[in-house]
PDB file of N, CA and C in Angstrom:
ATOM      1  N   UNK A   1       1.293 -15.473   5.490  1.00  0.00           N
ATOM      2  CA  UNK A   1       2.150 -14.590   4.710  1.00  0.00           C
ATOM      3  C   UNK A   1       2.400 -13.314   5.518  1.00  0.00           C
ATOM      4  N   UNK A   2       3.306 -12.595   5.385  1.00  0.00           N
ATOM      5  CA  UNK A   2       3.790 -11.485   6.186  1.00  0.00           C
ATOM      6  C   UNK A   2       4.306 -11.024   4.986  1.00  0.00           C
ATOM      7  N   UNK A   3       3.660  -9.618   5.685  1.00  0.00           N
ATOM      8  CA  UNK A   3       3.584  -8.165   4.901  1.00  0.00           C
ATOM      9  C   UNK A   3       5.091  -7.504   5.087  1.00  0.00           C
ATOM     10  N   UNK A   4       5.646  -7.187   3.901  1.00  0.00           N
ATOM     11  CA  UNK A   4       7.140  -6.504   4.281  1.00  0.00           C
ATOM     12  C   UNK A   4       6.936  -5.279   3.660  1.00  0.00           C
ATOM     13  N   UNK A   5       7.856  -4.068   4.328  1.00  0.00           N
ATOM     14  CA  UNK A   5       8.050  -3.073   4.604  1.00  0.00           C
ATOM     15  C   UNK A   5       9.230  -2.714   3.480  1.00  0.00           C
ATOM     16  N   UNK A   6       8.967  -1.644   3.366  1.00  0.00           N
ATOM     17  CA  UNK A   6      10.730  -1.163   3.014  1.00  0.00           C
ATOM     18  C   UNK A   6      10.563   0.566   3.001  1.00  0.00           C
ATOM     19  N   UNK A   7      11.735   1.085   3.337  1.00  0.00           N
ATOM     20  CA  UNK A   7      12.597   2.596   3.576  1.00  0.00           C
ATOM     21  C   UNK A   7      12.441   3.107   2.297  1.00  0.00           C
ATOM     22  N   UNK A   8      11.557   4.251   1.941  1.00  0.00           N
ATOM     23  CA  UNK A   8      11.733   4.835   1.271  1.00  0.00           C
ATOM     24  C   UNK A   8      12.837   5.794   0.418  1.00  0.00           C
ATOM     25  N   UNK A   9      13.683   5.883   1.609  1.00  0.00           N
ATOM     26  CA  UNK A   9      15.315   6.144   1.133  1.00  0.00           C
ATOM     27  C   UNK A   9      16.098   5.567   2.598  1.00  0.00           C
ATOM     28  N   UNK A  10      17.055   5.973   2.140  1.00  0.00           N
ATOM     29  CA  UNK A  10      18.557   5.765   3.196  1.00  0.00           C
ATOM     30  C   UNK A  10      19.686   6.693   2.855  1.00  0.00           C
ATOM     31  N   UNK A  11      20.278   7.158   4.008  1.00  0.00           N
ATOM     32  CA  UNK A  11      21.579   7.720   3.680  1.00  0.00           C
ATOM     33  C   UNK A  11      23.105   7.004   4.101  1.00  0.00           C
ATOM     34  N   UNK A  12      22.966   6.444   3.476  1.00  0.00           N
ATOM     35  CA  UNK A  12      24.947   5.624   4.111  1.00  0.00           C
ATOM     36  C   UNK A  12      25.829   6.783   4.228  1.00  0.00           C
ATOM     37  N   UNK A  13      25.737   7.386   5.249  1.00  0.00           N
ATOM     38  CA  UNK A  13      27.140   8.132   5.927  1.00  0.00           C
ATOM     39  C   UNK A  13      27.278   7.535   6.672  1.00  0.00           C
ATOM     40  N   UNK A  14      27.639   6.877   8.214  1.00  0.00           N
ATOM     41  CA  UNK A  14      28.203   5.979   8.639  1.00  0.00           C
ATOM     42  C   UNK A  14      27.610   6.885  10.137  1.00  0.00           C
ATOM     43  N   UNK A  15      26.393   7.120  10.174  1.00  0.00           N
ATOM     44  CA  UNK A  15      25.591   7.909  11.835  1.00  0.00           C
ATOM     45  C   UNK A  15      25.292   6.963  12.501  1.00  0.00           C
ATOM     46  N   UNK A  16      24.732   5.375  12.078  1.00  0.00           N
ATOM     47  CA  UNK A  16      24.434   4.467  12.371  1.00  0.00           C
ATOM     48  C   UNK A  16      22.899   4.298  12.177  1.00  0.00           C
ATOM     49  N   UNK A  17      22.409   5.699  11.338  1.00  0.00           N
ATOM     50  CA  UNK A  17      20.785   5.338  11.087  1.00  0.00           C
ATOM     51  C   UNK A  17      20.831   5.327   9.987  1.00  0.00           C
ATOM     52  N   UNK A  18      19.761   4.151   9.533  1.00  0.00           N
ATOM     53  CA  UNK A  18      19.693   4.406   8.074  1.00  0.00           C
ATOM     54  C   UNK A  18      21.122   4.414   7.211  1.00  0.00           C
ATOM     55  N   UNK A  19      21.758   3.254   7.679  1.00  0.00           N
ATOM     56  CA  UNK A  19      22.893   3.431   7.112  1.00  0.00           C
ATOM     57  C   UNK A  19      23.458   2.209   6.147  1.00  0.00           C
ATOM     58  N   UNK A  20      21.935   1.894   5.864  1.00  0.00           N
ATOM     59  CA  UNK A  20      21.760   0.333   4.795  1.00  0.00           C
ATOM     60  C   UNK A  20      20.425   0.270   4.766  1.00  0.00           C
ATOM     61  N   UNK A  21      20.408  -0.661   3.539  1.00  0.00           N
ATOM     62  CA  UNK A  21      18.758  -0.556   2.868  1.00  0.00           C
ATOM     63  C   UNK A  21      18.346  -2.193   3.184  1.00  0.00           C
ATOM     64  N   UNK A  22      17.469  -2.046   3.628  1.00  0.00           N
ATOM     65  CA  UNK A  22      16.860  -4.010   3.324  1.00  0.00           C
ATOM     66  C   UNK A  22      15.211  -3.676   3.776  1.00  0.00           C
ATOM     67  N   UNK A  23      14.407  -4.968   3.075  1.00  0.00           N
ATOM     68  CA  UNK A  23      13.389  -4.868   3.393  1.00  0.00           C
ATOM     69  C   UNK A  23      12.861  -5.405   4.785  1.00  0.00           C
ATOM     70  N   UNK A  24      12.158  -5.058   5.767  1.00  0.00           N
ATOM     71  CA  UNK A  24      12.063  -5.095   6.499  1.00  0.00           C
ATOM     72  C   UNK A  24      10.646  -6.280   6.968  1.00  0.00           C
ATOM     73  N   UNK A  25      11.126  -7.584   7.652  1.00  0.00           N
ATOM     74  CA  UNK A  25      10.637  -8.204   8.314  1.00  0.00           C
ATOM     75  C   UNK A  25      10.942  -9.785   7.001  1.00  0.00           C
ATOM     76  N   UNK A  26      11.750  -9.744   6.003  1.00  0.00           N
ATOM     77  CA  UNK A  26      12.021 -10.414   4.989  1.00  0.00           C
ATOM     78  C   UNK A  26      13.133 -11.318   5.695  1.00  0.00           C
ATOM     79  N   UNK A  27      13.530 -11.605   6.615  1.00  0.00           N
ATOM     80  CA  UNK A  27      14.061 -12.700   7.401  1.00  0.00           C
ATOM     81  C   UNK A  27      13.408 -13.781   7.702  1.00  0.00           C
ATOM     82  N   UNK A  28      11.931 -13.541   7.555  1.00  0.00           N
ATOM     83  CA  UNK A  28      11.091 -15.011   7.868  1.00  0.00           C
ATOM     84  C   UNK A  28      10.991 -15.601   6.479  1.00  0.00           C
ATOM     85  N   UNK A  29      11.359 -14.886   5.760  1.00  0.00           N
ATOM     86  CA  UNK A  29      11.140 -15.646   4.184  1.00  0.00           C
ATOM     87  C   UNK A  29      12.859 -16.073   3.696  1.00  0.00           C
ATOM     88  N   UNK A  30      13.422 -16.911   4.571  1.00  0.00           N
ATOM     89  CA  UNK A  30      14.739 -17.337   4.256  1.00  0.00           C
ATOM     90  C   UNK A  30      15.559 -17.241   2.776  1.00  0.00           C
ATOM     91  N   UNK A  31      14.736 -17.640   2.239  1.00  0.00           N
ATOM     92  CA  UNK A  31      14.776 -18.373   0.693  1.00  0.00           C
ATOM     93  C   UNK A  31      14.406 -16.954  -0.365  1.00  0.00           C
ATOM     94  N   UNK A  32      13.787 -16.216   0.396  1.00  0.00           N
ATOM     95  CA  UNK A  32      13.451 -14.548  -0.816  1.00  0.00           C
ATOM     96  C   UNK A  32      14.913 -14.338  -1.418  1.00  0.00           C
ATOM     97  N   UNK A  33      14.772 -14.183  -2.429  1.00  0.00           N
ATOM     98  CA  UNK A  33      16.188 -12.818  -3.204  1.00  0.00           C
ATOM     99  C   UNK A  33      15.784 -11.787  -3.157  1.00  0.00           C
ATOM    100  N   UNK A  34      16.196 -10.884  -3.321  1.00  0.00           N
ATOM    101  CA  UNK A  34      15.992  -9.252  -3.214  1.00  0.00           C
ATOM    102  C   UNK A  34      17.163  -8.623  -4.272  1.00  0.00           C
ATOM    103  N   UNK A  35      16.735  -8.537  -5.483  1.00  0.00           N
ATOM    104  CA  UNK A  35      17.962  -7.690  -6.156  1.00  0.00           C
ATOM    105  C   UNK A  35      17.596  -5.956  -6.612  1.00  0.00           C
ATOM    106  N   UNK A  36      19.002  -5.183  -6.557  1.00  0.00           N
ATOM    107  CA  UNK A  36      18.756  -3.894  -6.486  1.00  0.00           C
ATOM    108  C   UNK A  36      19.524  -3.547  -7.458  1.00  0.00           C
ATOM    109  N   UNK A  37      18.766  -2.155  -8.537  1.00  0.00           N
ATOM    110  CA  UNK A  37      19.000  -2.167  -9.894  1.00  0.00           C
ATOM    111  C   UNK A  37      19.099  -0.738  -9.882  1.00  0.00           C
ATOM    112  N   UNK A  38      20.192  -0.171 -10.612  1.00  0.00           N
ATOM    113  CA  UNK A  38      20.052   1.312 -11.321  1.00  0.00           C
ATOM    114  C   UNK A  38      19.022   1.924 -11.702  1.00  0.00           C
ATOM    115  N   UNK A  39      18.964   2.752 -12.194  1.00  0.00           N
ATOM    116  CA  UNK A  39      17.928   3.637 -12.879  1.00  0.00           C
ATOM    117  C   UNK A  39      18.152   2.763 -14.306  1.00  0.00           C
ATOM    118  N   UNK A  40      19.149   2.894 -14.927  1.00  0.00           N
ATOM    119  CA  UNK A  40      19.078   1.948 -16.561  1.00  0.00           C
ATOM    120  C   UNK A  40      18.989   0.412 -16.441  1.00  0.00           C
ATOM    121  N   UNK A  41      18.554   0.017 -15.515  1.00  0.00           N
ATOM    122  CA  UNK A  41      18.600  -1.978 -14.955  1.00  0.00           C
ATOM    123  C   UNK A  41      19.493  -2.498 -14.691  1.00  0.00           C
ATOM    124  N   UNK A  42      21.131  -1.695 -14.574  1.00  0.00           N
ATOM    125  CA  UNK A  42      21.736  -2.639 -14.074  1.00  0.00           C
ATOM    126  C   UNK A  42      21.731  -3.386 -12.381  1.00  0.00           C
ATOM    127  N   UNK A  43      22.130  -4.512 -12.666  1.00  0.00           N
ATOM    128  CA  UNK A  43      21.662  -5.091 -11.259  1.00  0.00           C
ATOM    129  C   UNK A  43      22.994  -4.248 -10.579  1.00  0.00           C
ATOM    130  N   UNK A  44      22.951  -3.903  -9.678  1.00  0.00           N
ATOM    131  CA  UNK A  44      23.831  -3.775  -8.404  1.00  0.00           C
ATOM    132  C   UNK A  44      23.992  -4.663  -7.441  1.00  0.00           C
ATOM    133  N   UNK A  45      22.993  -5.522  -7.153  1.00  0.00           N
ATOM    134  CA  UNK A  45      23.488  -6.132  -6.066  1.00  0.00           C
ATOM    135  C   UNK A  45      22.306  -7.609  -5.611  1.00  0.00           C
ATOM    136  N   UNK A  46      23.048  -8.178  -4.794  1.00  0.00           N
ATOM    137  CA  UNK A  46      21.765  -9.058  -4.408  1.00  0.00           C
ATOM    138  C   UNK A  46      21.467  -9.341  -2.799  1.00  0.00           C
ATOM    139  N   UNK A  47      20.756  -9.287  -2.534  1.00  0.00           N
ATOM    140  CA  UNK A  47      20.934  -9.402  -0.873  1.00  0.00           C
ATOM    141  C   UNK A  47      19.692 -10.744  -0.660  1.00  0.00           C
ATOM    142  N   UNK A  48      20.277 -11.433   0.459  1.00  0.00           N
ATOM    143  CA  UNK A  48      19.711 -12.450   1.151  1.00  0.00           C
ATOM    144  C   UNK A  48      18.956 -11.583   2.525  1.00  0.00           C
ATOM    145  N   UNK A  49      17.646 -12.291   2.751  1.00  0.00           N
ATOM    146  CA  UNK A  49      16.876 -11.907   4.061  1.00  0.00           C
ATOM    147  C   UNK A  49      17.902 -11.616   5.394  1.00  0.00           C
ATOM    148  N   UNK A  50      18.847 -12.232   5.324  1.00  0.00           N
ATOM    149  CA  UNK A  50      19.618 -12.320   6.557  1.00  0.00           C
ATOM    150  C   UNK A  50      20.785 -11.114   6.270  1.00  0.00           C
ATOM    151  N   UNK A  51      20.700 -10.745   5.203  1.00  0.00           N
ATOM    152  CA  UNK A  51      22.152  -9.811   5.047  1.00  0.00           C
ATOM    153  C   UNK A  51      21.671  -8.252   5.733  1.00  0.00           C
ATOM    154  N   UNK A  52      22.350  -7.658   6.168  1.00  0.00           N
ATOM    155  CA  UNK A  52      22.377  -6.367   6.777  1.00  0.00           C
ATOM    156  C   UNK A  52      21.529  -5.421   6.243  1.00  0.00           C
ATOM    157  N   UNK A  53      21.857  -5.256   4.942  1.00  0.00           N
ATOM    158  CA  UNK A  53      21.643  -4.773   3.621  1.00  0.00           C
ATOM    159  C   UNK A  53      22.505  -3.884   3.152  1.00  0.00           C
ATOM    160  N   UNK A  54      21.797  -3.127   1.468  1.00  0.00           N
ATOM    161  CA  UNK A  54      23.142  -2.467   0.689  1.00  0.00           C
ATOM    162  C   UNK A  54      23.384  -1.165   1.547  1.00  0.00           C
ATOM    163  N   UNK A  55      24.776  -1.089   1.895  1.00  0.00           N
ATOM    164  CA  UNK A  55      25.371   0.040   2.064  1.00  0.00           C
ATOM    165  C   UNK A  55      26.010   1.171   0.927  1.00  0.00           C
ATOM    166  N   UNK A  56      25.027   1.007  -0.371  1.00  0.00           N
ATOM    167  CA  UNK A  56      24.980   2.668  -1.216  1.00  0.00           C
ATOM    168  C   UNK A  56      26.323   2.199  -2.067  1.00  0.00           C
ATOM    169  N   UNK A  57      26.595   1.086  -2.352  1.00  0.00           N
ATOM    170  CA  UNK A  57      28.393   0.385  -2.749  1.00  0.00           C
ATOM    171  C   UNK A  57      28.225  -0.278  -3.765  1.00  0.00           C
ATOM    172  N   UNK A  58      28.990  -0.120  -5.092  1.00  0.00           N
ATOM    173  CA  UNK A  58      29.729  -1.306  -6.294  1.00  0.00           C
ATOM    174  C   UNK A  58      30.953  -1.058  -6.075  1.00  0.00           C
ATOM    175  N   UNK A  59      31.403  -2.358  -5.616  1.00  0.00           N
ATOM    176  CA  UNK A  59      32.574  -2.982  -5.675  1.00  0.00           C
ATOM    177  C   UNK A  59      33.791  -2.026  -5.009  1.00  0.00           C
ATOM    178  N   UNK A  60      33.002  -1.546  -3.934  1.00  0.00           N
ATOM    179  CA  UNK A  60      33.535  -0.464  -2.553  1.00  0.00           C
ATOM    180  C   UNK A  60      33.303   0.733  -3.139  1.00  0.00           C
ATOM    181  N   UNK A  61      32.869   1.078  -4.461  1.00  0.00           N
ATOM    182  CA  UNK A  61      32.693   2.615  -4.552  1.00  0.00           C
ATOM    183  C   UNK A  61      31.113   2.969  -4.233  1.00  0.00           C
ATOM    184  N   UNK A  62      31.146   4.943  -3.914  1.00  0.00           N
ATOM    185  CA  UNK A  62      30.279   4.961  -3.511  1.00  0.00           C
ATOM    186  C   UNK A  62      29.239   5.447  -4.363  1.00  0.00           C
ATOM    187  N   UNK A  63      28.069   4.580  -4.489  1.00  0.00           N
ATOM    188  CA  UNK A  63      27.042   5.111  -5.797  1.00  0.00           C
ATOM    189  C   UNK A  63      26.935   6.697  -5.523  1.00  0.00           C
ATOM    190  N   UNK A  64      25.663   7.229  -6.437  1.00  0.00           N
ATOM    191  CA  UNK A  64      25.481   8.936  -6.255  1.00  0.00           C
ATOM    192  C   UNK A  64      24.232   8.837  -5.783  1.00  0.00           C
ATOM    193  N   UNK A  65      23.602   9.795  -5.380  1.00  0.00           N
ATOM    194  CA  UNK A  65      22.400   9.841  -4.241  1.00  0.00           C
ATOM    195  C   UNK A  65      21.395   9.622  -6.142  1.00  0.00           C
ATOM    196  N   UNK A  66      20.628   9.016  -6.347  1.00  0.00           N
ATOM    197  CA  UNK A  66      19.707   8.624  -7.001  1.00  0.00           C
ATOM    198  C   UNK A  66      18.649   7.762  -6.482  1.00  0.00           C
ATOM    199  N   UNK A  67      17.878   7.659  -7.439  1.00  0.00           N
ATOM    200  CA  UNK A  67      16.385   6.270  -7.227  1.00  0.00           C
ATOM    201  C   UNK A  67      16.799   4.770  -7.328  1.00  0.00           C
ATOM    202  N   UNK A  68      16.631   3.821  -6.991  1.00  0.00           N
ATOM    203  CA  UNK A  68      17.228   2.614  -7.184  1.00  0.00           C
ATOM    204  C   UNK A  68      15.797   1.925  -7.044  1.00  0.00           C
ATOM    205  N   UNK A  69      16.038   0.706  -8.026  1.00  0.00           N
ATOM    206  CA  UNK A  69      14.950  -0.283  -7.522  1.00  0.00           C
ATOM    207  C   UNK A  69      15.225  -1.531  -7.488  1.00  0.00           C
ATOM    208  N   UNK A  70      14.186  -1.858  -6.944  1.00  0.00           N
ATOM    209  CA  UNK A  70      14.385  -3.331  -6.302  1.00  0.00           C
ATOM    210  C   UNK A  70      13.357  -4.493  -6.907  1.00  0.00           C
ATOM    211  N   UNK A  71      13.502  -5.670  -7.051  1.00  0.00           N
ATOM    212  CA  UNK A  71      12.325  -6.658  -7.071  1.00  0.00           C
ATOM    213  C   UNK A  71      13.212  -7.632  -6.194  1.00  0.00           C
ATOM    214  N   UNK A  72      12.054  -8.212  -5.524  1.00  0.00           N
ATOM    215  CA  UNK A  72      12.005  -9.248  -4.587  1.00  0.00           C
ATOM    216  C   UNK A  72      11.561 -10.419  -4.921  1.00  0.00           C
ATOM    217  N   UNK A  73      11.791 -11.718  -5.203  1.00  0.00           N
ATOM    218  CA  UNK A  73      11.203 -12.991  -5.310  1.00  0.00           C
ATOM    219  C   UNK A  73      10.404 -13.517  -4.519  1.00  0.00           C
ATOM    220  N   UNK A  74       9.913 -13.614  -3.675  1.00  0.00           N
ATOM    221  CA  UNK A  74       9.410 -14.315  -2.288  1.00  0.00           C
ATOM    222  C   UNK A  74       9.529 -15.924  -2.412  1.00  0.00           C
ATOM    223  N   UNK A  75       9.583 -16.204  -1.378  1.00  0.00           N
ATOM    224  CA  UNK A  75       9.693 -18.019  -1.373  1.00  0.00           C
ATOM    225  C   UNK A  75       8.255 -18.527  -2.017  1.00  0.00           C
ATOM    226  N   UNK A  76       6.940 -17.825  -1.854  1.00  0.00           N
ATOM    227  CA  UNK A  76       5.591 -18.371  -2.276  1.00  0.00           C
ATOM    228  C   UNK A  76       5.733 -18.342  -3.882  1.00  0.00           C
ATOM    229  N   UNK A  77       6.703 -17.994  -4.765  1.00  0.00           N
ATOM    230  CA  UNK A  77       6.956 -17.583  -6.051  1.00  0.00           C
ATOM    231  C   UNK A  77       6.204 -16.312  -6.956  1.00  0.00           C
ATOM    232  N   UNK A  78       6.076 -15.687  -5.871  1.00  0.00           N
ATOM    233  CA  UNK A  78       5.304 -13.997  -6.190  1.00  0.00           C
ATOM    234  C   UNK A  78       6.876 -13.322  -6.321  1.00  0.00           C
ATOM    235  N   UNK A  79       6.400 -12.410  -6.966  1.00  0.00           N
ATOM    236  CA  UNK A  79       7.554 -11.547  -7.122  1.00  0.00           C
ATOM    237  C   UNK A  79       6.727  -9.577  -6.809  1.00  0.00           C
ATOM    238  N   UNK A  80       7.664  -8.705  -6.024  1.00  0.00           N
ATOM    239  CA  UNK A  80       7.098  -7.770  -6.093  1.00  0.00           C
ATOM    240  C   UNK A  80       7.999  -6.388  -6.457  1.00  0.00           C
ATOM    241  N   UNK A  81       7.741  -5.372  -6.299  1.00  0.00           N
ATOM    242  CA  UNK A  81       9.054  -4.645  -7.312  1.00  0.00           C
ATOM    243  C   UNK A  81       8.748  -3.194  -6.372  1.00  0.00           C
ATOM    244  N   UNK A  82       9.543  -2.605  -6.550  1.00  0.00           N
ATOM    245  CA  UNK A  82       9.317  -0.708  -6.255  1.00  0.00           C
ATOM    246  C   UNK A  82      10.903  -0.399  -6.140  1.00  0.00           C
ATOM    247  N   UNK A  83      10.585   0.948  -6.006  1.00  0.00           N
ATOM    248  CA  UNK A  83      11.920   2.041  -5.783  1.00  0.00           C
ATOM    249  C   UNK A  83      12.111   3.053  -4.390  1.00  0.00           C
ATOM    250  N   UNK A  84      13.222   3.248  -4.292  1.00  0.00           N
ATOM    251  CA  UNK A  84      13.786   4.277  -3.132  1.00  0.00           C
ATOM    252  C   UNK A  84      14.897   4.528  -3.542  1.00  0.00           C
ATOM    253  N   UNK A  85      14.924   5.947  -2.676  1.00  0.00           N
ATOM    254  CA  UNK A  85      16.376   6.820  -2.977  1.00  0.00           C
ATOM    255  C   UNK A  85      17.255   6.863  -1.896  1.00  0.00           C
ATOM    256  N   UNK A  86      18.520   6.628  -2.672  1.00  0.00           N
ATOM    257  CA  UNK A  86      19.665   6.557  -1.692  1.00  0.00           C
ATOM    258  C   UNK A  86      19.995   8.372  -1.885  1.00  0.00           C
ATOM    259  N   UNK A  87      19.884   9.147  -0.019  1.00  0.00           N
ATOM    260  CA  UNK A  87      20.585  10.513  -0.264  1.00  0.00           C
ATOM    261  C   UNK A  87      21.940  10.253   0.052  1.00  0.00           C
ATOM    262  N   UNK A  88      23.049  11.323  -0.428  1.00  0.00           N
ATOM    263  CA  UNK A  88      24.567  11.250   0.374  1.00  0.00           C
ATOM    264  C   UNK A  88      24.155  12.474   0.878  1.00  0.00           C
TER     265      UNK A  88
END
């Protein structure tokens, strides 16, 4: 099993750091979901191990610098959860 990481925040301005959120080293777990939720639960988004990750976006607009959270599925059928803040 491998231990994954994740960014306590991110800023999507377009510097090229930190300019998308994903958990980090979650490419060996092909099959993980990763979905990312508002402060009130709505889902925002879903990302696959292989995707870039979220660039701070619904449906091209740009969210507001808040807390967001996440739960992760893992392929072993654990599931694990936490939060980070997107700054603008």
């Amino acid at each position: 099993m491998y231990l994954l990481y994740y960014p306590g925040f991110f800023t999507p301005n377009g510097d090229g750091d930190s300019d998308y959120w994903q958990i980090k080293n979650s490419e060996v777990e092909p099959l993980s979901k990763l979905f990312i939720y508002d402060r009130y639960g709505k889902l925002i988004t879903e990302l696959r191990p292989n995707d870039s990750g979220w660039d701070g976006t619904l449906n091209g607009n740009k969210l507001p610098s808040s807390d967001y959270w996440f739960i992760m599925e893992r392929q072993n059928g654990k599931t694990y959860s936490g939060h980070f803040s997107l700054k603008r």
